[in-house]
N, C-alpha and C. Protein backbone atom coordinates (compact mmCIF):
# COMPACT_ATOMS: atom_id res chain seq x y z
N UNK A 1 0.84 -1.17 0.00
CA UNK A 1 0.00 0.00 0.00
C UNK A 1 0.89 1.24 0.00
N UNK A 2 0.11 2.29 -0.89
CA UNK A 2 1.31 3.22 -0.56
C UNK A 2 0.42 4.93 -0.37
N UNK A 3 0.81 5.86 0.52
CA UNK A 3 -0.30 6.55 1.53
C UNK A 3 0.54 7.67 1.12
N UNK A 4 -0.43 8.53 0.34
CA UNK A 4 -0.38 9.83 -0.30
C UNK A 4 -0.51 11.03 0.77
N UNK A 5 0.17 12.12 1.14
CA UNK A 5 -0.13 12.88 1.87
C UNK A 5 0.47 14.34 0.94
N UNK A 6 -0.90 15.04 1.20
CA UNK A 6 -0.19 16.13 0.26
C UNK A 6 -0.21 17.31 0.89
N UNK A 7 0.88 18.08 0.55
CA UNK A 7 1.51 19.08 1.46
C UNK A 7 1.36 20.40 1.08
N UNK A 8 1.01 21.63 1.94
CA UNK A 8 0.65 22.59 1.41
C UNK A 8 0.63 23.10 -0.41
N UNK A 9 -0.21 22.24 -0.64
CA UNK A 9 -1.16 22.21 -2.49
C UNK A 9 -0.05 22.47 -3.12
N UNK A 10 1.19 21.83 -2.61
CA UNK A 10 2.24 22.21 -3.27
C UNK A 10 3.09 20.60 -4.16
N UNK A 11 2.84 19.83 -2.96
CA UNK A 11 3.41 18.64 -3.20
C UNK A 11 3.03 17.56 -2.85
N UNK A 12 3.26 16.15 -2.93
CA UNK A 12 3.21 14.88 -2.27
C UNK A 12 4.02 14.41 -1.69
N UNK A 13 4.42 13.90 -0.43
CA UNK A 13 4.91 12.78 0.51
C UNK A 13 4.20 11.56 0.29
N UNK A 14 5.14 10.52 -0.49
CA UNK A 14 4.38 8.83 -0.64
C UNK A 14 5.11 8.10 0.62
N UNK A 15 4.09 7.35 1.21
CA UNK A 15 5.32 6.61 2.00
C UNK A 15 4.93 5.17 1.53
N UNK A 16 5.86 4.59 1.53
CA UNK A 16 5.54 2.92 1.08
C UNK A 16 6.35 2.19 2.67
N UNK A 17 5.45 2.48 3.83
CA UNK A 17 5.20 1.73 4.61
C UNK A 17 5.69 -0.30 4.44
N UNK A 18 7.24 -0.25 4.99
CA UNK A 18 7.69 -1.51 4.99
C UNK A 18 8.13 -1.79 3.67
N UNK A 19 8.54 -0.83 2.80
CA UNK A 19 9.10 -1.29 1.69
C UNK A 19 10.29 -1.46 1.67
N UNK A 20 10.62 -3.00 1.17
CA UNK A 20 12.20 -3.50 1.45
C UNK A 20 12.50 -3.96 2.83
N UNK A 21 11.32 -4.33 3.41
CA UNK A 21 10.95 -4.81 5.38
C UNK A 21 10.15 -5.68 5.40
N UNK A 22 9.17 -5.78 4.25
CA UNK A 22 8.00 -6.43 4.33
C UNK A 22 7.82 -8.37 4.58
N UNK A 23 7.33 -8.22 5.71
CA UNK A 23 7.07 -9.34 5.79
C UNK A 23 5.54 -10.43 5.08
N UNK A 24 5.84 -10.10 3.90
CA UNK A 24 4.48 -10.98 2.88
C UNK A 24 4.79 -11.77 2.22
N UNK A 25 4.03 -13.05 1.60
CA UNK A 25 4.02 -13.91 1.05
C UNK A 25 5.02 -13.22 -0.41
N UNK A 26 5.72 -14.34 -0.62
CA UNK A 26 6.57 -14.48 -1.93
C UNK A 26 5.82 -13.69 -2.78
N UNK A 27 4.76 -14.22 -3.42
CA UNK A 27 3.61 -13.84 -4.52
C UNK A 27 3.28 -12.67 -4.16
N UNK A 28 3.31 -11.87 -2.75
CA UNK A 28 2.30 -10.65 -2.64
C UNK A 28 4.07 -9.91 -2.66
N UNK A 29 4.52 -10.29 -2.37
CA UNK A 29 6.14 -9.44 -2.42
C UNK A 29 6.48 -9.00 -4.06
N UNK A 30 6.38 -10.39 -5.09
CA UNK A 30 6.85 -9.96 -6.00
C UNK A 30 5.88 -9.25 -6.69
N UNK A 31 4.46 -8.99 -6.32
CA UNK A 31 3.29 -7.68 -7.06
C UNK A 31 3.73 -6.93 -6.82
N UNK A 32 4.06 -6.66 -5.28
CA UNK A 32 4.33 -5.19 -4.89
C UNK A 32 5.53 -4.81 -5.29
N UNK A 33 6.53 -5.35 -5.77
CA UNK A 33 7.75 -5.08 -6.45
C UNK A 33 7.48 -4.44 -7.51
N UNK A 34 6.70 -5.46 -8.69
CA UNK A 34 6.59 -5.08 -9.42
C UNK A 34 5.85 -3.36 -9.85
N UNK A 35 4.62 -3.38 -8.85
CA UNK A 35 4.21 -1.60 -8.69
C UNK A 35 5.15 -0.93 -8.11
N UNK A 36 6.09 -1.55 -7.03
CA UNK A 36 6.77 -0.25 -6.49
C UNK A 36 8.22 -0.25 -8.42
N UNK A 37 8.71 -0.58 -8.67
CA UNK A 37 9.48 -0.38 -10.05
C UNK A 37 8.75 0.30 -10.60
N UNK A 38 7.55 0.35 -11.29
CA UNK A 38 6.71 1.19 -12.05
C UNK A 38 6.88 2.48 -11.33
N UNK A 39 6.17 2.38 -9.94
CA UNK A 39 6.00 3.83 -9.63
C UNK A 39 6.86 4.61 -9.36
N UNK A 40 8.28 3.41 -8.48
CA UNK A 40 9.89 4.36 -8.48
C UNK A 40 10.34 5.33 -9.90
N UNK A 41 10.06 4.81 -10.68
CA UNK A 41 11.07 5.06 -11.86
C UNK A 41 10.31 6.58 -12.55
N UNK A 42 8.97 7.04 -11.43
CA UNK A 42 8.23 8.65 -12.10
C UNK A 42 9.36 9.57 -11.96
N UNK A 43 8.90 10.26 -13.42
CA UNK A 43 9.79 11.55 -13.52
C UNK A 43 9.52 12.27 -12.66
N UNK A 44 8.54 12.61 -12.14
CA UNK A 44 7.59 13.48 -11.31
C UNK A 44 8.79 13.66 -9.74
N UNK A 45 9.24 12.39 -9.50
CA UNK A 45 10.04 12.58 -8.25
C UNK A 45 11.05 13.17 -8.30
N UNK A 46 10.99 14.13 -6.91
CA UNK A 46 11.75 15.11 -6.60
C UNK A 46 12.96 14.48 -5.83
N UNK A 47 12.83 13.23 -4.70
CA UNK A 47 13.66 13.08 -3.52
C UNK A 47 13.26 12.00 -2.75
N UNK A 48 13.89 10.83 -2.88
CA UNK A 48 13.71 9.99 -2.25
C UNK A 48 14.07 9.83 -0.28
N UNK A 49 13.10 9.64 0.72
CA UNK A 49 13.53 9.63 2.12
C UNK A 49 13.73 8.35 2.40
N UNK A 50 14.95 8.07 2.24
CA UNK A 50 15.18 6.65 3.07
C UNK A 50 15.25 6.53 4.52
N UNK A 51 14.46 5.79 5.14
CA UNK A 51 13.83 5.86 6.59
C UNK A 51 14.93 4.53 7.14
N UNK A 52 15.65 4.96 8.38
CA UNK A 52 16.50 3.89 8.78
C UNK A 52 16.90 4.58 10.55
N UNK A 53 16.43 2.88 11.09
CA UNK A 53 16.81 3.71 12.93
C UNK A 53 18.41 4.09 13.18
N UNK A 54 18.52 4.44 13.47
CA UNK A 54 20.13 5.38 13.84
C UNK A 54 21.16 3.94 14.57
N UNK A 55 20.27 3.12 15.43
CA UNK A 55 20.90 2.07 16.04
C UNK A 55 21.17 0.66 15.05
N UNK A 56 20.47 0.96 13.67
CA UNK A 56 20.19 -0.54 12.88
C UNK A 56 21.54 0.21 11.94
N UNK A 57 22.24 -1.26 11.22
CA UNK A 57 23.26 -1.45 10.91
C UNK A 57 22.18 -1.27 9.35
N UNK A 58 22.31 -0.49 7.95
CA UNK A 58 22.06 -0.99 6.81
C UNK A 58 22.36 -2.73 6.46
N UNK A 59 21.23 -3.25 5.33
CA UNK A 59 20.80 -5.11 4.98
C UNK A 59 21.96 -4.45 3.43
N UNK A 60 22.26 -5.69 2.97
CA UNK A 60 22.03 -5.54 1.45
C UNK A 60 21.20 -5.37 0.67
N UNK A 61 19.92 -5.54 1.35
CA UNK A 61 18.96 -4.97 0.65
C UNK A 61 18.29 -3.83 0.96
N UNK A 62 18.91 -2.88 1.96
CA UNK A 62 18.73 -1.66 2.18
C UNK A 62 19.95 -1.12 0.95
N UNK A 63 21.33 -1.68 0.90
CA UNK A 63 22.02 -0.85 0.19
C UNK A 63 21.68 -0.74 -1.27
N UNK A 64 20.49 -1.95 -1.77
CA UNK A 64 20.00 -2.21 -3.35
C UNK A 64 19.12 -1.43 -3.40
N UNK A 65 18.04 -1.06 -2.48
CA UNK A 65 17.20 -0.32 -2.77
C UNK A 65 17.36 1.13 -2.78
N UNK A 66 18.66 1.56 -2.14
CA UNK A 66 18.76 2.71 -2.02
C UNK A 66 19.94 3.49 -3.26
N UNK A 67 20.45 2.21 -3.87
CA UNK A 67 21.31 2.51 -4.92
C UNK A 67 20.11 2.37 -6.33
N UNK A 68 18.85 1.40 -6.03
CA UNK A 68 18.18 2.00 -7.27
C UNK A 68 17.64 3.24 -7.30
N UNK A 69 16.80 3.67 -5.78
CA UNK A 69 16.59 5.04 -5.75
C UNK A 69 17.31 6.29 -6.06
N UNK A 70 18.90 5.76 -5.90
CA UNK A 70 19.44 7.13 -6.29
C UNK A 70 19.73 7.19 -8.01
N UNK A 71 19.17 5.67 -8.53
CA UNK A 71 19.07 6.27 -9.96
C UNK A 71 17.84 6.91 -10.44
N UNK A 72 17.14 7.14 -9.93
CA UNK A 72 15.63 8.10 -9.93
C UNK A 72 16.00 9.49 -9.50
N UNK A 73 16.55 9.76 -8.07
CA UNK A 73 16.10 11.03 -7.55
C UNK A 73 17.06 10.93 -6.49
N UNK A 74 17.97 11.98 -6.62
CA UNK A 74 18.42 12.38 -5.05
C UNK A 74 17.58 11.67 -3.60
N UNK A 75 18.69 11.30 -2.88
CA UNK A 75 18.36 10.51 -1.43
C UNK A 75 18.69 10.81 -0.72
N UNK A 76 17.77 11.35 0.54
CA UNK A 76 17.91 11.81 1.71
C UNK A 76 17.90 10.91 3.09
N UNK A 77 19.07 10.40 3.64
CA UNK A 77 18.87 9.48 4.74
C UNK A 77 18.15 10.25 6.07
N UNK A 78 17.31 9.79 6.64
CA UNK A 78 16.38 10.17 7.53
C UNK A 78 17.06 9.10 8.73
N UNK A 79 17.48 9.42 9.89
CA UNK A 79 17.87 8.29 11.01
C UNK A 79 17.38 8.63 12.23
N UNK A 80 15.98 7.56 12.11
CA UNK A 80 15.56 8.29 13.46
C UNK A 80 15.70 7.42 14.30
N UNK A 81 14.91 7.91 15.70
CA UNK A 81 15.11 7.06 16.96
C UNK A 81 16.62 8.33 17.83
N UNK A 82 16.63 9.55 17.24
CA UNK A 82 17.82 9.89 17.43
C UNK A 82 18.02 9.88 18.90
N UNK A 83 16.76 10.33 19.52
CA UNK A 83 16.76 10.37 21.00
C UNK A 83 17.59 9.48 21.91
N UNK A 84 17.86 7.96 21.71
CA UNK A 84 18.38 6.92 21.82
C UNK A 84 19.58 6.95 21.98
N UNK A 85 20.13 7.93 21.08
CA UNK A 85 21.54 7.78 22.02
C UNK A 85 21.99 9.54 21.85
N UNK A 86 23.08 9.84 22.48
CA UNK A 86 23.54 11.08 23.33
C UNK A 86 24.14 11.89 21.91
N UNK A 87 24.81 13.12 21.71
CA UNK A 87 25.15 13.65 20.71
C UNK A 87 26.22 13.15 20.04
N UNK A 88 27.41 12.99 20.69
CA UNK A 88 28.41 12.33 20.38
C UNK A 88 28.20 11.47 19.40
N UNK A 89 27.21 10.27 20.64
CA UNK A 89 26.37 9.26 19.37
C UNK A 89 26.19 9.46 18.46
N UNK A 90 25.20 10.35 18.27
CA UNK A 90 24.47 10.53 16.76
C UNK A 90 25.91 11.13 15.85
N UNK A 91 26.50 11.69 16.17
CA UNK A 91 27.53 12.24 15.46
C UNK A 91 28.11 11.38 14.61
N UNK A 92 29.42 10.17 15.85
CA UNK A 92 29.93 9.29 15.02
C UNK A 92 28.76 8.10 14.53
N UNK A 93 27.75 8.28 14.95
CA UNK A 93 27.14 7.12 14.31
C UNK A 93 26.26 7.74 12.33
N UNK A 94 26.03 9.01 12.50
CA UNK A 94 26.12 9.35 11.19
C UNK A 94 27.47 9.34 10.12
N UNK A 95 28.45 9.77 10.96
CA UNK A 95 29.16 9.71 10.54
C UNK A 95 30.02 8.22 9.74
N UNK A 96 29.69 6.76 10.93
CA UNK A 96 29.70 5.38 9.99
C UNK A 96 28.78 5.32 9.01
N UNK A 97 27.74 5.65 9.11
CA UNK A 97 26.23 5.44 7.92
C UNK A 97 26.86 6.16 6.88
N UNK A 98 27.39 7.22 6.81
CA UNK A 98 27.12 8.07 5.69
C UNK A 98 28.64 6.90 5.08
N UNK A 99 29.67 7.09 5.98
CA UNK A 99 30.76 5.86 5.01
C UNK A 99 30.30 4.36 4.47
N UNK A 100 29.27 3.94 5.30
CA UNK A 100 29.10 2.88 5.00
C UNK A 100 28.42 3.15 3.31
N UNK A 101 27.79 3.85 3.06
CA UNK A 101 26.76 4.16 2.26
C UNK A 101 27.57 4.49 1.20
N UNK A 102 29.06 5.30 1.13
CA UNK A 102 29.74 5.88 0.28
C UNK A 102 30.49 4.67 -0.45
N UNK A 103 30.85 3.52 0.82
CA UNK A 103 32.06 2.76 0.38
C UNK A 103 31.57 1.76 -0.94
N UNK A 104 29.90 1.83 -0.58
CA UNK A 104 28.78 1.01 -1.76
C UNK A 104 28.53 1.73 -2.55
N UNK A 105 29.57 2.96 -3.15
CA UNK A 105 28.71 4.16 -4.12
C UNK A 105 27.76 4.24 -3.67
N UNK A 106 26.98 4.58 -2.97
CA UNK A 106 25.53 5.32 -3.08
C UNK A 106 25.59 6.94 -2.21
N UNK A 107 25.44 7.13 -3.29
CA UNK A 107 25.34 9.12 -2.84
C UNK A 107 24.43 9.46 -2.09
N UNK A 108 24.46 10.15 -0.49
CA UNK A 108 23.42 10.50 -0.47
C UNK A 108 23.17 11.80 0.26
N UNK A 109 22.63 12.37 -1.18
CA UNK A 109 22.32 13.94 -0.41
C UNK A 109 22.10 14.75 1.18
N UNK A 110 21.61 14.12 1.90
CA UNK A 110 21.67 14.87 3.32
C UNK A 110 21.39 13.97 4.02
N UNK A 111 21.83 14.10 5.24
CA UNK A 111 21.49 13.53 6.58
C UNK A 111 20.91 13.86 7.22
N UNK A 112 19.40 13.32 8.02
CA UNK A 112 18.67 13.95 8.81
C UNK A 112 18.62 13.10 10.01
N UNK A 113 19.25 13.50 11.31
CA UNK A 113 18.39 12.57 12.64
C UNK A 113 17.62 13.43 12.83
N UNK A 114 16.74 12.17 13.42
CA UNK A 114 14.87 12.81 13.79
C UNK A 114 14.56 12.35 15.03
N UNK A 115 13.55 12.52 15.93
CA UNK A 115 13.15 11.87 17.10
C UNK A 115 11.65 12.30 16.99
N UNK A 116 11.37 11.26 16.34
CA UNK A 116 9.49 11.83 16.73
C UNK A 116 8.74 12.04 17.45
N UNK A 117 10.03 11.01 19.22
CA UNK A 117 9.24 11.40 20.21
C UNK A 117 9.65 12.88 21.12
N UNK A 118 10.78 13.03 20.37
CA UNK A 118 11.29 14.63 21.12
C UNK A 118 11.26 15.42 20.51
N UNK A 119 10.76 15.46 19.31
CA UNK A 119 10.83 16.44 18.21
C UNK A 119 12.21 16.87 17.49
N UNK A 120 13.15 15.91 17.72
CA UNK A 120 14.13 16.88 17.03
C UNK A 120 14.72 16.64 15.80
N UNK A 121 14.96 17.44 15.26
CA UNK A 121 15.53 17.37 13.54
C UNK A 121 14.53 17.74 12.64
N UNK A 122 13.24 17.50 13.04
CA UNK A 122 11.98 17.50 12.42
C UNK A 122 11.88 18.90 11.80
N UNK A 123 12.35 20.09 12.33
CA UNK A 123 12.89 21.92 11.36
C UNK A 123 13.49 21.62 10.72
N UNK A 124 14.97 21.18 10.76
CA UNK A 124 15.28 20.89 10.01
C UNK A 124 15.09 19.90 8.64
N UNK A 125 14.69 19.14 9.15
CA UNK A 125 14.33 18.26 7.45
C UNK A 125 13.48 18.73 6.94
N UNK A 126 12.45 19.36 7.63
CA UNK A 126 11.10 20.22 6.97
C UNK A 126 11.73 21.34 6.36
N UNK A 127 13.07 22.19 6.35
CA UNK A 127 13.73 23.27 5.98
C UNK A 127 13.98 22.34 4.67
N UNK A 128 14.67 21.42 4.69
CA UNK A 128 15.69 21.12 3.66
C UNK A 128 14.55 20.62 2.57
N UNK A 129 13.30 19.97 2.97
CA UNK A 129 12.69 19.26 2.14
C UNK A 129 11.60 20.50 1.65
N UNK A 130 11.51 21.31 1.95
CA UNK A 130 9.73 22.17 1.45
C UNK A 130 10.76 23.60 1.91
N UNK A 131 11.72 23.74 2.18
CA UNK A 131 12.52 25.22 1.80
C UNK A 131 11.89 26.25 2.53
N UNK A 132 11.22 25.94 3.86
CA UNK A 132 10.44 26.68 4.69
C UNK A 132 10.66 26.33 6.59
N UNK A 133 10.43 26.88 7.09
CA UNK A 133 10.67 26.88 8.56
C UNK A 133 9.39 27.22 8.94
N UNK A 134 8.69 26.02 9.96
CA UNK A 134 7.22 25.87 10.32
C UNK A 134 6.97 27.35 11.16
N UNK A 135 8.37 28.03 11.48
CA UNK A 135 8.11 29.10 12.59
C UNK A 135 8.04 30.61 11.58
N UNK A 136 8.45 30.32 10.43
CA UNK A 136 8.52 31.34 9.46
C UNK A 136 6.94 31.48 8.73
């Protein structure tokens, strides 16, 4: 399933909820493959958000999906859960992600930690992604 949210009449946020996580039957995996390829490959996309917890190590099949996405559209790693560990943390631990990610070629435009339950990063990625500040 994939859940359209559209953002000041300006744009869309798709999220494909468990894509490349999904725990479904073989047969319902390879449909949804097959629509998510169709729908990856729109010109229409601006920016892919790759969603990954700050404490989880990237799969090989996080690094496949995120090296086909960056043949579509610029990729923005999103690492949340940031709350979880202390600054330092988040520091060197962006700092392995973003090498890990480089040493596999895959480019990826910005880094965002987030904490959905503390709010933080959430200005910022909303700055970088829609070029606006919720306080502006």
């Amino acid at each position: 399933m994939a859940n359209f949210f559209r953002v000041n009449d300006s744009c869309y946020f798709v999220d494909l909820p468990g894509y490349g996580f999904s725990a479904t039957s073989n047969d319902d995996h390879a449909d949804w493959q097959d629509l998510m390829n169709v729908y990856l490959t729109r010109s229409v996309i601006q920016r892919f958000l790759f969603v990954l917890d700050v404490r989880r190590d990237p799969t090989d099949v996080d690094f496949s999906l995120a090296r086909e996405l960056m043949a579509g559209a610029p990729v923005s790693l999103i690492l949340t859960k940031c709350d979880k560990l202390n600054r330092s943390e988040q520091t060197r631990r962006g700092s392995e992600l973003k090498q890990q990610f480089q040493a596999k070629k895959i480019h990826i435009k910005s880094i965002h930690m987030v904490s959905s339950l503390k709010k933080e990063g959430i200005e910022s990625l909303r700055d970088d992604l829609l070029g606006f500040s919720a306080t502006s």
